[in-house]
Protein backbone atom coordinates (compact mmCIF):
# COMPACT_ATOMS: atom_id res chain seq x y z
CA UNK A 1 30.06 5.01 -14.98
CA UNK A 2 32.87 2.86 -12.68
CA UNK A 3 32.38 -0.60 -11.93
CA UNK A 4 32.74 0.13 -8.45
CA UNK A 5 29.93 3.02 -8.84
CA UNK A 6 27.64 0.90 -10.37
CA UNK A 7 28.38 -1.87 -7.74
CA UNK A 8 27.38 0.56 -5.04
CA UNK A 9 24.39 1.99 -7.09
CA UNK A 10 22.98 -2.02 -6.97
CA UNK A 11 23.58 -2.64 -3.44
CA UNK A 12 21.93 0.98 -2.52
CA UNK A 13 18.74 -0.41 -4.36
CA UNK A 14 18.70 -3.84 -2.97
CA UNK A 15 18.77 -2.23 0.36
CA UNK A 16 16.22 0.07 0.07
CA UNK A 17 13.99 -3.05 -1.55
CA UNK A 18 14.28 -4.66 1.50
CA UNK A 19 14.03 -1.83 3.71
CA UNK A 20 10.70 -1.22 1.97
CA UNK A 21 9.00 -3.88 1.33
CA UNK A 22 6.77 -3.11 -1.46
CA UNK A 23 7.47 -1.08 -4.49
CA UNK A 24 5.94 -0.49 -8.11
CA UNK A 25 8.09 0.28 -11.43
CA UNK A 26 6.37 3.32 -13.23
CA UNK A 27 7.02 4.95 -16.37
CA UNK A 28 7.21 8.49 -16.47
CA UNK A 29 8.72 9.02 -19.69
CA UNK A 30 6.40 11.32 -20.83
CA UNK A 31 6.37 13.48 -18.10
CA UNK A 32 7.93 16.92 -18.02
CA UNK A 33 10.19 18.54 -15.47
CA UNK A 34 7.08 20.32 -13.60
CA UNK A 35 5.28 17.01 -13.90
CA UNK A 36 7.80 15.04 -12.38
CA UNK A 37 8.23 17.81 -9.52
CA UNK A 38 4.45 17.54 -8.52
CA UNK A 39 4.86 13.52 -8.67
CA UNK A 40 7.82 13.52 -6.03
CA UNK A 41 6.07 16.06 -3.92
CA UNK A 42 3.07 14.22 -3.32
CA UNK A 43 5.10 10.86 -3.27
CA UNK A 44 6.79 12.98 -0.11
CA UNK A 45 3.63 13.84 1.45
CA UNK A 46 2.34 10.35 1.18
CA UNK A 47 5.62 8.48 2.49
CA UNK A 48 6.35 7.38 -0.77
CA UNK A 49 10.60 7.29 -1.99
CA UNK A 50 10.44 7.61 -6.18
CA UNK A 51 13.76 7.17 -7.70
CA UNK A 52 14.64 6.72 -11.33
CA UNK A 53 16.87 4.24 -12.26
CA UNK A 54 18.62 1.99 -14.85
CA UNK A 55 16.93 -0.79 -15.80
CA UNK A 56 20.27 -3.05 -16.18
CA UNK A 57 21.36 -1.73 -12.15
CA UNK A 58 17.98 -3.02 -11.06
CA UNK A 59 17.74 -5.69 -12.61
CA UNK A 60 21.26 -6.65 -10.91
CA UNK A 61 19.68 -5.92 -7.68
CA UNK A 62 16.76 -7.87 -7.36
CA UNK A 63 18.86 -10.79 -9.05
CA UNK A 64 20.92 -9.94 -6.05
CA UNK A 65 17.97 -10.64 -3.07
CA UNK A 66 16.72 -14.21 -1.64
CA UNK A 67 13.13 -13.34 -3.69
CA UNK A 68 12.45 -14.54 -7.34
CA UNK A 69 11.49 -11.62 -9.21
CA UNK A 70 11.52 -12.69 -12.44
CA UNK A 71 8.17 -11.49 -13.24
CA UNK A 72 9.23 -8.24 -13.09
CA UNK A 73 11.95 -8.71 -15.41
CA UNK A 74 9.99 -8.06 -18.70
CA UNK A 75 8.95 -4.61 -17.56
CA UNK A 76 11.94 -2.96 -17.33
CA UNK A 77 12.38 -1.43 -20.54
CA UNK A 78 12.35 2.24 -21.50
CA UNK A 79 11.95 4.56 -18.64
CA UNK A 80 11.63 3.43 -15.21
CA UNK A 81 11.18 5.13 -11.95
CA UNK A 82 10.26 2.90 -9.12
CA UNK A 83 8.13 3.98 -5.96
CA UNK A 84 9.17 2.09 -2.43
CA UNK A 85 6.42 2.45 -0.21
CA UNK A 86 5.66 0.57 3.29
CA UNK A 87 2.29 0.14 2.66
CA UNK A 88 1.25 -1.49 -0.06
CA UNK A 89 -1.48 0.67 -1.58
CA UNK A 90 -0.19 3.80 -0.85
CA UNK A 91 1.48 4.16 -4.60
CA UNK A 92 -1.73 2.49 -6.17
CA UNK A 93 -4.01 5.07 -4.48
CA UNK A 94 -1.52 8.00 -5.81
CA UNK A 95 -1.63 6.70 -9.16
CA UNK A 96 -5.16 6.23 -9.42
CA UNK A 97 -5.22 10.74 -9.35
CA UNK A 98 -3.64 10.49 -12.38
CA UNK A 99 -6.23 8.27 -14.45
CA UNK A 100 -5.67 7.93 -17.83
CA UNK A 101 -2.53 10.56 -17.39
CA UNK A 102 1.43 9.76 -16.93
CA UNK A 103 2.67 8.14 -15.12
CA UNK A 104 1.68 4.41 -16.36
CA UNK A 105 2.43 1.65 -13.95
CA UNK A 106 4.23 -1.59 -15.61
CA UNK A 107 4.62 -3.41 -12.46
CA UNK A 108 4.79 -4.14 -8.86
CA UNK A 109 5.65 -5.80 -5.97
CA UNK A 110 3.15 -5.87 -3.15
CA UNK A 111 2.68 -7.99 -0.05
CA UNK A 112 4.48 -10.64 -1.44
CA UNK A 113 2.56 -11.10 -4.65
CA UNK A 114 3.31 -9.76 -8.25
CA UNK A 115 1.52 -7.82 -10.39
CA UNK A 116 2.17 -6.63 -13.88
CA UNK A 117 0.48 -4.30 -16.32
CA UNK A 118 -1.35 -1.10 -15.69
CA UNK A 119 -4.81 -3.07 -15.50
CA UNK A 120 -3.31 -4.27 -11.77
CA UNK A 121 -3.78 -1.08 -10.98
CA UNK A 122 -7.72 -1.03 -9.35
CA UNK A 123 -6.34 -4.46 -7.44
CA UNK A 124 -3.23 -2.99 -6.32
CA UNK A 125 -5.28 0.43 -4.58
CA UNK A 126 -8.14 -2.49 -2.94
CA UNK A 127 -5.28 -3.86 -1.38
CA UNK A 128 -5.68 -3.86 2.30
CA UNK A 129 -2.61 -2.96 4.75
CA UNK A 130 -1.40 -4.28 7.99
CA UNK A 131 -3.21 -1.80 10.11
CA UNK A 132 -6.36 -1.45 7.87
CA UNK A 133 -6.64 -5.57 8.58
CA UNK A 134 -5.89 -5.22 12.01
CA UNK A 135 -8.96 -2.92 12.74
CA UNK A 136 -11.14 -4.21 10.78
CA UNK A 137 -10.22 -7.48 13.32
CA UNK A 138 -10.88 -5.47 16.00
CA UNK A 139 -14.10 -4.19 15.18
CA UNK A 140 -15.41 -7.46 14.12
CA UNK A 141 -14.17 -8.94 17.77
CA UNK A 142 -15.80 -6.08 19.69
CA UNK A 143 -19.02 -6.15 18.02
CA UNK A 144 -20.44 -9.34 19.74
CA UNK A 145 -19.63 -8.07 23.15
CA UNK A 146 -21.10 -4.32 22.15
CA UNK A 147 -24.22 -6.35 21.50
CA UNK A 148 -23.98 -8.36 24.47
CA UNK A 149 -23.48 -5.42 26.62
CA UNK A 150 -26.25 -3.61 25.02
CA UNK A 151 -28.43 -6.32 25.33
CA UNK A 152 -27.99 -6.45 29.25
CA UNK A 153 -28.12 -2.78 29.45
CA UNK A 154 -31.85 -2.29 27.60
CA UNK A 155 -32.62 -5.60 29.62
CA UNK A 156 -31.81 -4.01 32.74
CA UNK A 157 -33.77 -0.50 31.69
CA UNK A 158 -36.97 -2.82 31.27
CA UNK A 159 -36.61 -4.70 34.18
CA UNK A 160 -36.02 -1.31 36.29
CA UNK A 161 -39.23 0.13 34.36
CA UNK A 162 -41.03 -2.91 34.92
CA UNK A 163 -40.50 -3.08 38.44
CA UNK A 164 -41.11 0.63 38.79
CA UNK A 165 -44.12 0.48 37.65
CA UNK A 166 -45.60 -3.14 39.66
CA UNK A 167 -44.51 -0.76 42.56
CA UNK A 168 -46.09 2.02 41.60
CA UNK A 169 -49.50 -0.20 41.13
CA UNK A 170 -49.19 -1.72 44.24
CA UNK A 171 -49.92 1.82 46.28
């Protein structure tokens, strides 16, 4: 491969680790042709880009980006496919189908925090995203003024019945 190839191949990746935010370096060296066609479909389906890639060209691209990722550096050996996802437990929640199966994760990169080895992997699918947080928020701001409301409501129902039935008595 050209310099100038290879120089284009880094960029490329750098870009799309920015663009995405969050992304986890798999092996899937043992994993056939069929295999490897079922991963990328369901990666599709889930909004999940896996690419496979030299460790050496990746390794020049996060070097390449404002972040440290030096923890990550020690995983890339052998085979390595990475998954770019925009939320961050999307590719931990895919992997978790496959159990005990390819492919194996080494590492990741998820809201802003590393993980390494496939033991991450139950911590990496518990992760919470954006919008998960930001209705579970919600919820916990409306529930005070459901019970509020609810309160007045049944309050009011008693007070009607209540009165209903003084003036009922009174006849």
């Amino acid at each position: 491969m050209r310099k100038e190839d290879k120089g284009v191949i880094i960029s490329q990746l750098a870009d799309t680790i920015k663009q995405y935010g969050h992304f986890y370096l798999v092996d899937t060296t043992a994993m056939d042709a069929a295999k490897t066609s079922a991963l990328r479909a369901k990666c599709f389906k889930a909004g999940i880009k896996l690419v496979v890639v030299k460790n050496s060209l990746l390794h020049k691209a996060l070097l390449s980006l404002d972040v440290d990722y030096s923890p990550l550096f020690d995983s890339l050996k052998g085979m390595t496919s990475v998954m770019f996802s925009e939320v961050a437990n999307a590719p931990a929640k895919l992997l978790k189908e496959y159990k005990d199966e390819v492919p194996t994760l080494k590492a990741a990169y998820a809201e802003e925090g590393f993980y390494v080895g496939a033991d991450q992997l139950e911590a990496l699918a518990t992760i919470k995203s954006k919008n998960e947080v930001i209705a579970e928020i919600i919820a916990l701001l409306q529930s005070p003024a459901k019970n509020v409301v609810s309160a007045l409501q049944s309050g009011g129902n008693t007070i009607h019945g209540l009165l209903k039935t003084l003036g009922e008595r009174a006849e």
